[in-house]
PDB file of N, CA and C in Angstrom:
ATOM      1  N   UNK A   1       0.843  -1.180   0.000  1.00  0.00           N
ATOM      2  CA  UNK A   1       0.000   0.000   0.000  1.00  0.00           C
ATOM      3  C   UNK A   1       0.887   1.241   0.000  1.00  0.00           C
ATOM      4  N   UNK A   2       0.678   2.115  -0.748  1.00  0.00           N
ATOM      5  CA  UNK A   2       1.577   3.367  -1.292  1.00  0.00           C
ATOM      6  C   UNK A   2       1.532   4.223   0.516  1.00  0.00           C
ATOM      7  N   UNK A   3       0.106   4.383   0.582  1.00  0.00           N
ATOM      8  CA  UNK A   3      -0.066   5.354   2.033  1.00  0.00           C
ATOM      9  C   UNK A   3       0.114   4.792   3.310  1.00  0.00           C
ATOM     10  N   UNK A   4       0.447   3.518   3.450  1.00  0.00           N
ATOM     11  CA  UNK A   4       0.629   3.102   4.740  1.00  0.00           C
ATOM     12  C   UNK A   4       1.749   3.403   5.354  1.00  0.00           C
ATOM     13  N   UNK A   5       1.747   4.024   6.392  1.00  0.00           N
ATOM     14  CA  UNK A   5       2.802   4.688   7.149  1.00  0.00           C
ATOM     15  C   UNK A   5       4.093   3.258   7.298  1.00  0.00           C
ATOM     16  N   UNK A   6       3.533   2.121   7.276  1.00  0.00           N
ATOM     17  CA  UNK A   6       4.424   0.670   8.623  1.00  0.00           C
ATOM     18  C   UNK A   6       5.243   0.840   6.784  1.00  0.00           C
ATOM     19  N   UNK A   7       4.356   0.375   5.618  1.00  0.00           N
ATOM     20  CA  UNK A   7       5.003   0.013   4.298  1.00  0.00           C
ATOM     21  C   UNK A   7       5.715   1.365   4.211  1.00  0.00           C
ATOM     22  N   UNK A   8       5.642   2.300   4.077  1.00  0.00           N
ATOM     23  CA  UNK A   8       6.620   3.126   3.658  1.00  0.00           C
ATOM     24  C   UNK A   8       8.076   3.308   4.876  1.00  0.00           C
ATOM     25  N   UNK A   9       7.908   3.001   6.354  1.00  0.00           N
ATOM     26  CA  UNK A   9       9.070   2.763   6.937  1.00  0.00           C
ATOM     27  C   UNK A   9       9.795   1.687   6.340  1.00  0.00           C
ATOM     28  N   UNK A  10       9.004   0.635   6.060  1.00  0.00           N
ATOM     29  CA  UNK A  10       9.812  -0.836   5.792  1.00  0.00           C
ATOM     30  C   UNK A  10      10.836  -0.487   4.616  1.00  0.00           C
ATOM     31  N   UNK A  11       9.963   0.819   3.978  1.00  0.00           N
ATOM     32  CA  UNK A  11      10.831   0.969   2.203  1.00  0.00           C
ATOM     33  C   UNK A  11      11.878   2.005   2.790  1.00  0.00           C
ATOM     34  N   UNK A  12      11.697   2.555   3.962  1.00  0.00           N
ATOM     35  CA  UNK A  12      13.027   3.663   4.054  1.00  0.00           C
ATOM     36  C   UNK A  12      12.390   4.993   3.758  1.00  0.00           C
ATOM     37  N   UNK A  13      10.954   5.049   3.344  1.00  0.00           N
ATOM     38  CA  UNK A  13      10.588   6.527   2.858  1.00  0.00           C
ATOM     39  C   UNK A  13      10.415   6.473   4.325  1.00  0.00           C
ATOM     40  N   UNK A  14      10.320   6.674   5.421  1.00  0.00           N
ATOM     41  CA  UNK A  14      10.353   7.433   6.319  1.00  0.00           C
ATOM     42  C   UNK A  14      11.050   6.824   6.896  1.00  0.00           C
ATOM     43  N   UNK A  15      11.587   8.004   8.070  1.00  0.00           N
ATOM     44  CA  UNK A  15      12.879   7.732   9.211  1.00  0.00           C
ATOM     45  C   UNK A  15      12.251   6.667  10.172  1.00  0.00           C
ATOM     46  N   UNK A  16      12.992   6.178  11.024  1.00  0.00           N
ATOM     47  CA  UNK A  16      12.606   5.579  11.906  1.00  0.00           C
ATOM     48  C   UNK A  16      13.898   4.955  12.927  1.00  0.00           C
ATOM     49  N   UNK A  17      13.595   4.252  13.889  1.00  0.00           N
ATOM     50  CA  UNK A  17      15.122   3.793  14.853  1.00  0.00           C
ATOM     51  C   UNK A  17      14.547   2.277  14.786  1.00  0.00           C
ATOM     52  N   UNK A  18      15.264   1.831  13.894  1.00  0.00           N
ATOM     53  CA  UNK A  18      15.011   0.061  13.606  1.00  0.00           C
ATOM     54  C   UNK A  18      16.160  -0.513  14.873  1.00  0.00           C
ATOM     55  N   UNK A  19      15.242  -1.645  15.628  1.00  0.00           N
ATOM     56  CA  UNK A  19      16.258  -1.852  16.515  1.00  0.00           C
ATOM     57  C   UNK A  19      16.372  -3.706  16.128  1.00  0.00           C
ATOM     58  N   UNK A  20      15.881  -4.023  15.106  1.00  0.00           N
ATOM     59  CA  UNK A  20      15.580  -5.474  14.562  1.00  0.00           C
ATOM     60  C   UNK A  20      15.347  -5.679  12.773  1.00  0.00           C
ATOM     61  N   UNK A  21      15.770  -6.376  11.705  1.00  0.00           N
ATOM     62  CA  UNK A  21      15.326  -6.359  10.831  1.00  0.00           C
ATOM     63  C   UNK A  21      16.011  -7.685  10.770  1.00  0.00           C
ATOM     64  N   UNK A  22      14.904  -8.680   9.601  1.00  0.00           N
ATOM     65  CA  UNK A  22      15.166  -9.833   8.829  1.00  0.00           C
ATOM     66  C   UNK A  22      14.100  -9.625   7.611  1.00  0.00           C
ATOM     67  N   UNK A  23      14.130 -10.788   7.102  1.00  0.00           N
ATOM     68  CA  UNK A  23      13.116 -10.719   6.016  1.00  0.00           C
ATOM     69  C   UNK A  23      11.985 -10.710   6.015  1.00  0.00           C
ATOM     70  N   UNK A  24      11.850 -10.900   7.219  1.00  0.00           N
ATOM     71  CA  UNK A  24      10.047 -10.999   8.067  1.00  0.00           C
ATOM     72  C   UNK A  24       9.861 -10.229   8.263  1.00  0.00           C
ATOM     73  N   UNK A  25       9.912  -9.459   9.271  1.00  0.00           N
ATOM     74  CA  UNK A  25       9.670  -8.226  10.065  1.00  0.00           C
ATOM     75  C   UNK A  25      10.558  -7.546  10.184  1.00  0.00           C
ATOM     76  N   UNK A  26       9.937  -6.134  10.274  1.00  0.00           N
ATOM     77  CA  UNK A  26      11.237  -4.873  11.661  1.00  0.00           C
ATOM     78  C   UNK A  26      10.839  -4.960  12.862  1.00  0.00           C
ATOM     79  N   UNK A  27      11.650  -4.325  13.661  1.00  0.00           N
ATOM     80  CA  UNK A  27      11.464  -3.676  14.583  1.00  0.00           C
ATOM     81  C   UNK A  27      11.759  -2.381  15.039  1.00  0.00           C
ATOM     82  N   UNK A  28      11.086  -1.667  15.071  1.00  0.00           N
ATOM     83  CA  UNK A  28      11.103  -0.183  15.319  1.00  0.00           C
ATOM     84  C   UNK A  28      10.803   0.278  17.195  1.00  0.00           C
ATOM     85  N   UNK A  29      11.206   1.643  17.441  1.00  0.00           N
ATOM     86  CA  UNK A  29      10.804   2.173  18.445  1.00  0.00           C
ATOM     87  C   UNK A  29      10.160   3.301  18.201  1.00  0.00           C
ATOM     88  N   UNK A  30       8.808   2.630  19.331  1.00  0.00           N
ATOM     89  CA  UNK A  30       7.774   3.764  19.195  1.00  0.00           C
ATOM     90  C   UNK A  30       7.837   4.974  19.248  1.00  0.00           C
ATOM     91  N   UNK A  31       7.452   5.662  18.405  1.00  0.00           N
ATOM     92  CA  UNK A  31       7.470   7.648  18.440  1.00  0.00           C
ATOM     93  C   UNK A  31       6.793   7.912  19.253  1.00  0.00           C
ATOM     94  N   UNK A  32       6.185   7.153  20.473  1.00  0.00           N
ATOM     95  CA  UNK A  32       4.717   7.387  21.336  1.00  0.00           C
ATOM     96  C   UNK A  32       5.237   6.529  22.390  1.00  0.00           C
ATOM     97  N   UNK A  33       6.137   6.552  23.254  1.00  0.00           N
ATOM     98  CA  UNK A  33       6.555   5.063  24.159  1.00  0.00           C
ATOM     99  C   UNK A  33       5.247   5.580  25.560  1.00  0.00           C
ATOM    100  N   UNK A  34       4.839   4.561  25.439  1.00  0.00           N
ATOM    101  CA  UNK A  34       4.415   3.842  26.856  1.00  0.00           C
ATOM    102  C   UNK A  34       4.774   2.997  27.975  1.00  0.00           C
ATOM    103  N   UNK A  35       5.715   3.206  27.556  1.00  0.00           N
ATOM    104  CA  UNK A  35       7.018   2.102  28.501  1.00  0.00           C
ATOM    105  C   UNK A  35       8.133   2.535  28.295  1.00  0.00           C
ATOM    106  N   UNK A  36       9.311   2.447  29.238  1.00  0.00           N
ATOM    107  CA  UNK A  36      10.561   2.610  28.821  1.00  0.00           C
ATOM    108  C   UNK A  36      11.130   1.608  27.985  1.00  0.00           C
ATOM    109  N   UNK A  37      10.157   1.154  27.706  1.00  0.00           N
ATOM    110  CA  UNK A  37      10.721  -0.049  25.848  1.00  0.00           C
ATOM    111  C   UNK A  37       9.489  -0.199  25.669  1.00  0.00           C
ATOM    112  N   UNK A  38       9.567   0.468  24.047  1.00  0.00           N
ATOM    113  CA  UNK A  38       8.305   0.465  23.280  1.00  0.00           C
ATOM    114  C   UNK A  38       8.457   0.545  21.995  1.00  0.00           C
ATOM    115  N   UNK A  39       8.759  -1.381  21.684  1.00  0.00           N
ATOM    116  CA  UNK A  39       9.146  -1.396  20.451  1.00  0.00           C
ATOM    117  C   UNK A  39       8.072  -2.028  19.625  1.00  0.00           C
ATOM    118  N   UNK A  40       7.717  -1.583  17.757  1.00  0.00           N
ATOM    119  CA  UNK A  40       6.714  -2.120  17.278  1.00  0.00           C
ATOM    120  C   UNK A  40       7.298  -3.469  16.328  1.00  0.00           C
ATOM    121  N   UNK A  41       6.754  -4.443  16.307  1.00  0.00           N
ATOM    122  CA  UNK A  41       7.638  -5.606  15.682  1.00  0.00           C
ATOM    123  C   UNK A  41       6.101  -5.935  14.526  1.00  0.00           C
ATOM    124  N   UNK A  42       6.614  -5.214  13.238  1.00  0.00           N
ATOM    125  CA  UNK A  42       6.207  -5.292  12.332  1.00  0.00           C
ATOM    126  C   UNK A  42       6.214  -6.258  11.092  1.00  0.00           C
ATOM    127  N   UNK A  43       5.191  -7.217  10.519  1.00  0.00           N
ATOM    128  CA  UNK A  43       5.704  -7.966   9.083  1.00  0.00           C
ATOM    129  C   UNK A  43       6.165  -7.044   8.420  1.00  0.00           C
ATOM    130  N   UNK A  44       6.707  -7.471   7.326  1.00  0.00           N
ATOM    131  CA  UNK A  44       6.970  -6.454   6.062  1.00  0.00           C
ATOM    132  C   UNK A  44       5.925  -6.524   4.885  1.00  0.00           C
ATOM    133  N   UNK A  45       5.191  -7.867   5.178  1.00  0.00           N
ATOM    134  CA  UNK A  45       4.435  -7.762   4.289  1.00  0.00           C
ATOM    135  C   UNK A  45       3.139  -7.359   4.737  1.00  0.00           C
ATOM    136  N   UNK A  46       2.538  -6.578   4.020  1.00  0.00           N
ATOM    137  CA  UNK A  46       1.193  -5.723   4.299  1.00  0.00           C
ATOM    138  C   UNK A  46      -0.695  -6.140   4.574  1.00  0.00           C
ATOM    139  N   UNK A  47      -0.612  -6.405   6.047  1.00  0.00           N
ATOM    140  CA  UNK A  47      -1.623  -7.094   6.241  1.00  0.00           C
ATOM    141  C   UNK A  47      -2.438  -6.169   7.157  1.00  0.00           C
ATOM    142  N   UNK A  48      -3.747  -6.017   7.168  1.00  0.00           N
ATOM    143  CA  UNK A  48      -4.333  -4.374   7.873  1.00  0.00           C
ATOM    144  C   UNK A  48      -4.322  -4.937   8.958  1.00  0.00           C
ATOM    145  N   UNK A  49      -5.794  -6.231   9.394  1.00  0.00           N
ATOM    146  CA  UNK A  49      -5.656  -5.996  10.337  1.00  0.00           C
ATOM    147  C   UNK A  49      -5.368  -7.710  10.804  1.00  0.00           C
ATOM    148  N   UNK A  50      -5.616  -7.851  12.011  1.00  0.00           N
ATOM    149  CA  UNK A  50      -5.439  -9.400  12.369  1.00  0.00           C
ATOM    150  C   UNK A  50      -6.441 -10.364  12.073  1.00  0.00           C
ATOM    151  N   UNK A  51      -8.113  -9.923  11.650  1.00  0.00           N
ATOM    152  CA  UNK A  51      -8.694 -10.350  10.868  1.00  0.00           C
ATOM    153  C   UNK A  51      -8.588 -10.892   9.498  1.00  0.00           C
ATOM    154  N   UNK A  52      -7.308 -10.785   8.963  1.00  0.00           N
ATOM    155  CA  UNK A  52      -7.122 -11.079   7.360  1.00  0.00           C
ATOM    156  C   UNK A  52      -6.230 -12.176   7.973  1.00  0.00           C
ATOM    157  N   UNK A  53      -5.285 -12.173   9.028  1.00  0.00           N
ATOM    158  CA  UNK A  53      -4.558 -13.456   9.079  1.00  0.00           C
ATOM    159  C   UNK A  53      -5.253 -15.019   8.366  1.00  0.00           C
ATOM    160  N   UNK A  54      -4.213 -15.792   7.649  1.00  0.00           N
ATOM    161  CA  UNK A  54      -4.979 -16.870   7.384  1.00  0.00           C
ATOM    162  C   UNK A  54      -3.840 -18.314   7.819  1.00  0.00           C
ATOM    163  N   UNK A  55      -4.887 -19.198   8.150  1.00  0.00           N
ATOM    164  CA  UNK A  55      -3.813 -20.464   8.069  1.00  0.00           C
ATOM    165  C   UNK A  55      -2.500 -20.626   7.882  1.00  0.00           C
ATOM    166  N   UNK A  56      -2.172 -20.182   6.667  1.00  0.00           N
ATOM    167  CA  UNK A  56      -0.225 -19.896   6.278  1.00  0.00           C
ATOM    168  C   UNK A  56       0.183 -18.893   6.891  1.00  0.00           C
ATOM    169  N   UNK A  57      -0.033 -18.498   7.595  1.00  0.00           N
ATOM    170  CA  UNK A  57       0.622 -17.163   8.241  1.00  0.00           C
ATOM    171  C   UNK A  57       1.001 -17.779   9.812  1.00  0.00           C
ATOM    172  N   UNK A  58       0.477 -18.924  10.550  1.00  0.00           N
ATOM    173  CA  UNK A  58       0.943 -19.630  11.246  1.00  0.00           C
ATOM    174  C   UNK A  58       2.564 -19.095  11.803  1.00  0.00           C
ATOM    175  N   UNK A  59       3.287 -19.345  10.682  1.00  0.00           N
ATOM    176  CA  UNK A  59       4.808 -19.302  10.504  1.00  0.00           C
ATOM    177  C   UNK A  59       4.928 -18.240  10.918  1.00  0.00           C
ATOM    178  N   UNK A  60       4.120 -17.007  10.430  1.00  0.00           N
ATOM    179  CA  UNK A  60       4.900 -15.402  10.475  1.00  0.00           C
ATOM    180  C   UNK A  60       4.699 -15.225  11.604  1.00  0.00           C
ATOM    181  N   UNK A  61       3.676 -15.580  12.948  1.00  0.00           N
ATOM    182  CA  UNK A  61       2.875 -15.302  13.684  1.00  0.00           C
ATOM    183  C   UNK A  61       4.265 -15.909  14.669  1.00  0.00           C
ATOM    184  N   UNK A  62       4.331 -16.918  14.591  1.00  0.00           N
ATOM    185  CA  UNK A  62       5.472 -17.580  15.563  1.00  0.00           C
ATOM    186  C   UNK A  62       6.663 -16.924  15.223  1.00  0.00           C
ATOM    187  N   UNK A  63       7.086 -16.505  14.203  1.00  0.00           N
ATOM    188  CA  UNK A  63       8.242 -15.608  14.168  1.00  0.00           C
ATOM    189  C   UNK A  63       8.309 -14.622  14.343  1.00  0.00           C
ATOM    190  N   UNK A  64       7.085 -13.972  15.034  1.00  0.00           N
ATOM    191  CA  UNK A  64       6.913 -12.314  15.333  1.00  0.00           C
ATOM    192  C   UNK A  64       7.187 -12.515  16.692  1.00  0.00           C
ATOM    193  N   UNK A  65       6.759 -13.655  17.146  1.00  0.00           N
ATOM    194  CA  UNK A  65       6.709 -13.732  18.835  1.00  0.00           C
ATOM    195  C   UNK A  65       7.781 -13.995  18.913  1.00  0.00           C
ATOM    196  N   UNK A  66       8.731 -14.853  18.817  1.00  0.00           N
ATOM    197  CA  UNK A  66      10.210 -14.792  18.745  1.00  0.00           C
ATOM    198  C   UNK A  66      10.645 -13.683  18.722  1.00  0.00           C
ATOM    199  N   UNK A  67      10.300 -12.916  17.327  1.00  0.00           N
ATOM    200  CA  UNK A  67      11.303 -11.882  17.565  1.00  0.00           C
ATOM    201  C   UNK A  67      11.484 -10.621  18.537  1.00  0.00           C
ATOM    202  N   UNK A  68       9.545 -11.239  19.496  1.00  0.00           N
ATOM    203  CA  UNK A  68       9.628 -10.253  20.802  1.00  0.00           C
ATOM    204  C   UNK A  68      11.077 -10.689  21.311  1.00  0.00           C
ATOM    205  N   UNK A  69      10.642 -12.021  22.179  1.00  0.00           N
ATOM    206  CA  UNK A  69      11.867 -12.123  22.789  1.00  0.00           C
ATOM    207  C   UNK A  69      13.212 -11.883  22.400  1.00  0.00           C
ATOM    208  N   UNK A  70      13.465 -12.115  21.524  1.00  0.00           N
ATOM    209  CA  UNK A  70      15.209 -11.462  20.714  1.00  0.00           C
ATOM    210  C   UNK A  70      14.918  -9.909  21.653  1.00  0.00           C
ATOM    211  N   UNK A  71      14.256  -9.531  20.948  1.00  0.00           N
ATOM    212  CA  UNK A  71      14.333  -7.753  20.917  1.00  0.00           C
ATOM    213  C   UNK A  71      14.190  -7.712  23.020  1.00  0.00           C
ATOM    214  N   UNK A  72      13.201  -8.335  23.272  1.00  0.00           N
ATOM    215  CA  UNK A  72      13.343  -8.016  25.174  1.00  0.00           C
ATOM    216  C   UNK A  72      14.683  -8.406  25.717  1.00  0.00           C
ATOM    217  N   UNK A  73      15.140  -9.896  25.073  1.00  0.00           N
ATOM    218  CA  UNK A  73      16.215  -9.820  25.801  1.00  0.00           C
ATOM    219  C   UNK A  73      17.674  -8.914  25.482  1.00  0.00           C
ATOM    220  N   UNK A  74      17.918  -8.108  23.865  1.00  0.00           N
ATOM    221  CA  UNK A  74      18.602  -6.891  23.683  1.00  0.00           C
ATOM    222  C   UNK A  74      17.737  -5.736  24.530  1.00  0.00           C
ATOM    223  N   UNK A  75      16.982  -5.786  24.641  1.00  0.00           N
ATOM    224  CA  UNK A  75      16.639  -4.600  25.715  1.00  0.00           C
ATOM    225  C   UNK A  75      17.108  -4.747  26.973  1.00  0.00           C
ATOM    226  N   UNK A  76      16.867  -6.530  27.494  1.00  0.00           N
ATOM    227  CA  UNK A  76      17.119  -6.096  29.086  1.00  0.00           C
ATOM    228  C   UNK A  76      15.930  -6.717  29.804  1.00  0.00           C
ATOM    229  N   UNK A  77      14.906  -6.581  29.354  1.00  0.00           N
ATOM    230  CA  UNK A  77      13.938  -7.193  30.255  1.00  0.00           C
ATOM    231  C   UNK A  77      12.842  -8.339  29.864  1.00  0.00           C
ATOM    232  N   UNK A  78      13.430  -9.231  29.561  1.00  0.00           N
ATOM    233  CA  UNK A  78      12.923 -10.749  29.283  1.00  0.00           C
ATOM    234  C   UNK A  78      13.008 -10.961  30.862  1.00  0.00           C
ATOM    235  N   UNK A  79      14.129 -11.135  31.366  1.00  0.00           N
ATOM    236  CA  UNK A  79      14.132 -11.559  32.831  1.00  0.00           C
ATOM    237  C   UNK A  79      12.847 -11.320  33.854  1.00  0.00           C
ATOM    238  N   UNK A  80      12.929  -9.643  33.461  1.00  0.00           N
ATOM    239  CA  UNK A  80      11.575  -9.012  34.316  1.00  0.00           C
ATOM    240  C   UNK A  80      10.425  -8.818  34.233  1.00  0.00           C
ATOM    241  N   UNK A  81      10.391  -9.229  32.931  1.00  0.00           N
ATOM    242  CA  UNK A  81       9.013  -9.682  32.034  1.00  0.00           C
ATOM    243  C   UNK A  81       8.447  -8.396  31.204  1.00  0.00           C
ATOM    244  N   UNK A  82       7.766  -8.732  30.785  1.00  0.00           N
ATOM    245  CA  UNK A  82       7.468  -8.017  28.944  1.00  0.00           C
ATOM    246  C   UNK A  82       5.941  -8.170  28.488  1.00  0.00           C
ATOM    247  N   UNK A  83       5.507  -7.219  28.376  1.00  0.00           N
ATOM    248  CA  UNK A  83       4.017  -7.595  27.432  1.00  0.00           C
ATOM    249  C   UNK A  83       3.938  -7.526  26.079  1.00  0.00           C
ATOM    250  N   UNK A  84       3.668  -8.214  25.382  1.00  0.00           N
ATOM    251  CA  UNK A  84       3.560  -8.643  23.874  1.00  0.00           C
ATOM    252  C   UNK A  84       1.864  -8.199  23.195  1.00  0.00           C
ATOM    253  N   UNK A  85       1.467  -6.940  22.891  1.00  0.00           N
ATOM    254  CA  UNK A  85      -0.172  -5.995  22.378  1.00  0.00           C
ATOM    255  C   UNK A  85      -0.434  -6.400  21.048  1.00  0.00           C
ATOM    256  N   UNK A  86      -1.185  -6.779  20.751  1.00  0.00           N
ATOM    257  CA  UNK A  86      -1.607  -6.546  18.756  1.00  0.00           C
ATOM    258  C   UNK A  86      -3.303  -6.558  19.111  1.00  0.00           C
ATOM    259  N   UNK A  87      -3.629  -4.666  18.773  1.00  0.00           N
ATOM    260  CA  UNK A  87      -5.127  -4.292  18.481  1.00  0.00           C
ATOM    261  C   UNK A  87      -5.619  -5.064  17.204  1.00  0.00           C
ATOM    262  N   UNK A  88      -6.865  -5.202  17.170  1.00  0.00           N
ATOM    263  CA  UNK A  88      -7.497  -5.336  16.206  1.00  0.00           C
ATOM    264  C   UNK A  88      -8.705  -4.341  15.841  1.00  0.00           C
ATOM    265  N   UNK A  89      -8.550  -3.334  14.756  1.00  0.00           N
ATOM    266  CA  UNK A  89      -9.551  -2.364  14.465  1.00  0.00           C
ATOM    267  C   UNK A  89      -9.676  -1.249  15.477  1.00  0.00           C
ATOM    268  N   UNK A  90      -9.954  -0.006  15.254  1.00  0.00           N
ATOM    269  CA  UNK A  90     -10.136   1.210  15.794  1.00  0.00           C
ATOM    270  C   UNK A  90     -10.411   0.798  17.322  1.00  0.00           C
ATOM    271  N   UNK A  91     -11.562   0.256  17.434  1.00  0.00           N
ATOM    272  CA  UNK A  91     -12.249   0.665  19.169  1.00  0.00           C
ATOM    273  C   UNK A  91     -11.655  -0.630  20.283  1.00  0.00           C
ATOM    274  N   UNK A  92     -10.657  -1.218  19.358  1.00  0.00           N
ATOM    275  CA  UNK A  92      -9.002  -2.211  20.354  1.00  0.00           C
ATOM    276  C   UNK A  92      -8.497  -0.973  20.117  1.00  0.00           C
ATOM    277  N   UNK A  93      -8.119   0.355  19.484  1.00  0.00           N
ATOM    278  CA  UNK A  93      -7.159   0.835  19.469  1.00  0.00           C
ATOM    279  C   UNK A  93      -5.902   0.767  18.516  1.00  0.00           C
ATOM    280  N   UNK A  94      -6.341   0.148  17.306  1.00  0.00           N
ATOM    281  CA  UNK A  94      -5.293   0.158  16.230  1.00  0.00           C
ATOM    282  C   UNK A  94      -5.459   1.215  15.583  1.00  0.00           C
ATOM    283  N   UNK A  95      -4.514   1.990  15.718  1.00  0.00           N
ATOM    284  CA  UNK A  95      -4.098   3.196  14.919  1.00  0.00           C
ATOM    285  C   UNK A  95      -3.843   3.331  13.414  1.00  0.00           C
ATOM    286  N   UNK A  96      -3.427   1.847  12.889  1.00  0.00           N
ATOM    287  CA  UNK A  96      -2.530   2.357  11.730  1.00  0.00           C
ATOM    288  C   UNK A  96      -2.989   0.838  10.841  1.00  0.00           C
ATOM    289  N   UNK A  97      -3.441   0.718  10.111  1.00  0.00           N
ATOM    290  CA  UNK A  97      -4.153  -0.631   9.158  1.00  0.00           C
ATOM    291  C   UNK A  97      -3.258  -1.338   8.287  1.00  0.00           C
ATOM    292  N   UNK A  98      -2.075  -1.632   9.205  1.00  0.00           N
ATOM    293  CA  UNK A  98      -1.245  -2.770   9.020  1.00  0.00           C
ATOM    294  C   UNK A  98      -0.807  -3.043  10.634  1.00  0.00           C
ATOM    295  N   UNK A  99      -0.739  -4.806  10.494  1.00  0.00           N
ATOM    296  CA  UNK A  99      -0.688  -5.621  11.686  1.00  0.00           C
ATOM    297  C   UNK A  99       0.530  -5.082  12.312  1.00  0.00           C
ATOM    298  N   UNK A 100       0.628  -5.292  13.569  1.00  0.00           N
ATOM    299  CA  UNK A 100       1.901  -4.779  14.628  1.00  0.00           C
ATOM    300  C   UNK A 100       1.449  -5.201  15.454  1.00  0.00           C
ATOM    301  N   UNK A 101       2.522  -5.531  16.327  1.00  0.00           N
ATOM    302  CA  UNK A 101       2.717  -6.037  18.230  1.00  0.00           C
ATOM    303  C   UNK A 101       3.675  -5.211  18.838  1.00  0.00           C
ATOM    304  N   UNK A 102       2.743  -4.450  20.125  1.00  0.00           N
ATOM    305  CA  UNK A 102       3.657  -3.404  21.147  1.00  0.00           C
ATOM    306  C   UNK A 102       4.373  -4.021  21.772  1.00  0.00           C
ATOM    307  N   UNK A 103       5.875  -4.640  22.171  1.00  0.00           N
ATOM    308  CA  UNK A 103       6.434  -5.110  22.455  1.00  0.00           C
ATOM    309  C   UNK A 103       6.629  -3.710  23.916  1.00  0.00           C
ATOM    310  N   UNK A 104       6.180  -4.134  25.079  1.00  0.00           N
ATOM    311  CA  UNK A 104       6.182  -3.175  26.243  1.00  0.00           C
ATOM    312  C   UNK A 104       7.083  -3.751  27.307  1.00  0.00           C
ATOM    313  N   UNK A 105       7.789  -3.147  28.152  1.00  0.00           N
ATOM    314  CA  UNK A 105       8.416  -3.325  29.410  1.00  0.00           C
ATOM    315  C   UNK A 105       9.182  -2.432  30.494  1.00  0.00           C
ATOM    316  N   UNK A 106       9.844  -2.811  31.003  1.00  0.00           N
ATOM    317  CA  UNK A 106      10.916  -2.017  31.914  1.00  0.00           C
ATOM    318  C   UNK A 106      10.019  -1.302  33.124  1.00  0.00           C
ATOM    319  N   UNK A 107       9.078  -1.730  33.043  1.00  0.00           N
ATOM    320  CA  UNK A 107       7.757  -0.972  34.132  1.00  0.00           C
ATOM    321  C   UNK A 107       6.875  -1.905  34.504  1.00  0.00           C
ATOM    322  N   UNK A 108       6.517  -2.054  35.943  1.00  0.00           N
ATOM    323  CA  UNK A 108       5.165  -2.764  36.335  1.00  0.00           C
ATOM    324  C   UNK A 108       4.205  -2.446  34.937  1.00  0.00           C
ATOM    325  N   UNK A 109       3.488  -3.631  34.913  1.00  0.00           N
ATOM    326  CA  UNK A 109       2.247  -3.587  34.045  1.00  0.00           C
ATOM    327  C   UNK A 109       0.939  -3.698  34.700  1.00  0.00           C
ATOM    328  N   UNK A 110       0.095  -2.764  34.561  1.00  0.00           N
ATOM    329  CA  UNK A 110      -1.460  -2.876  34.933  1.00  0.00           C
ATOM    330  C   UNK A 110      -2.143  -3.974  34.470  1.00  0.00           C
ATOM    331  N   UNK A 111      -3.121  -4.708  35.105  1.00  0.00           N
ATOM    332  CA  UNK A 111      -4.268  -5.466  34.706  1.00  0.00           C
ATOM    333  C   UNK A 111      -5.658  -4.901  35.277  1.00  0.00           C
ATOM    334  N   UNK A 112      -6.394  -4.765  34.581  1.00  0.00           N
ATOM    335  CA  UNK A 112      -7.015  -4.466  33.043  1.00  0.00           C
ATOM    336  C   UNK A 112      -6.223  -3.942  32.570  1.00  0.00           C
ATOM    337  N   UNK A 113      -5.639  -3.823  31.280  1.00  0.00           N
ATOM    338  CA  UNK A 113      -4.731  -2.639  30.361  1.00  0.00           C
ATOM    339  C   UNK A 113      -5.401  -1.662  29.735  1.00  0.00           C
ATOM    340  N   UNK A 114      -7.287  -1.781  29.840  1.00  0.00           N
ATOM    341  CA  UNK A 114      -8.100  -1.150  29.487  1.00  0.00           C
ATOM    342  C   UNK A 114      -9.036  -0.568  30.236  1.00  0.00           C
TER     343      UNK A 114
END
């Protein structure tokens, strides 16, 4: 998608602080942190929301969660634990209509988060 903010970081048209990249996903840090680690662990390939996931995507899904942990334990807080977010649609709070997971930590976490 030409206007999607996640596809045009992935292409380099916009700046960003990649703290992870493979052929799957990035990982970026949030312009908006809610945590003192607030990283977004993005596919590269362009999927809006978590409703379009299908069967074959299995794979990408387990390699996104992995690549939380990579990225918590270069942060520091795998040990102390980590919350792993992916909204689905506006009123979860998805901002931006390609899939992402808030990779959150370094701070007590609330329950409800809502």
């Amino acid at each position: 998608m030409n206007d999607c903010i996640f596809c045009r970081i992935i292409k380099g048209e916009i700046p960003s602080t990649k703290v992870y990249e493979d052929d799957l996903v990035v990982a970026i840090e949030d312009i908006d942190p809610k945590a003192p680690v607030h990283t977004l662990i993005i596919p590269k390939r362009h999927i809006e929301t978590l409703n379009e996931l299908k069967e074959e995507d299995k794979n990408l899904l387990g390699h996104i969660i992995l690549t939380a942990k990579k990225v918590a334990e270069e942060k520091g807080i795998v040990e102390r634990g980590y919350r792993l977010v992916a909204n689905c649609l506006e009123e979860a709070g998805q901002s931006v209509p390609h899939i992402h997971f808030h990779l959150l930590g370094g701070r007590r976490m609330n329950w409800p988060p809502g």
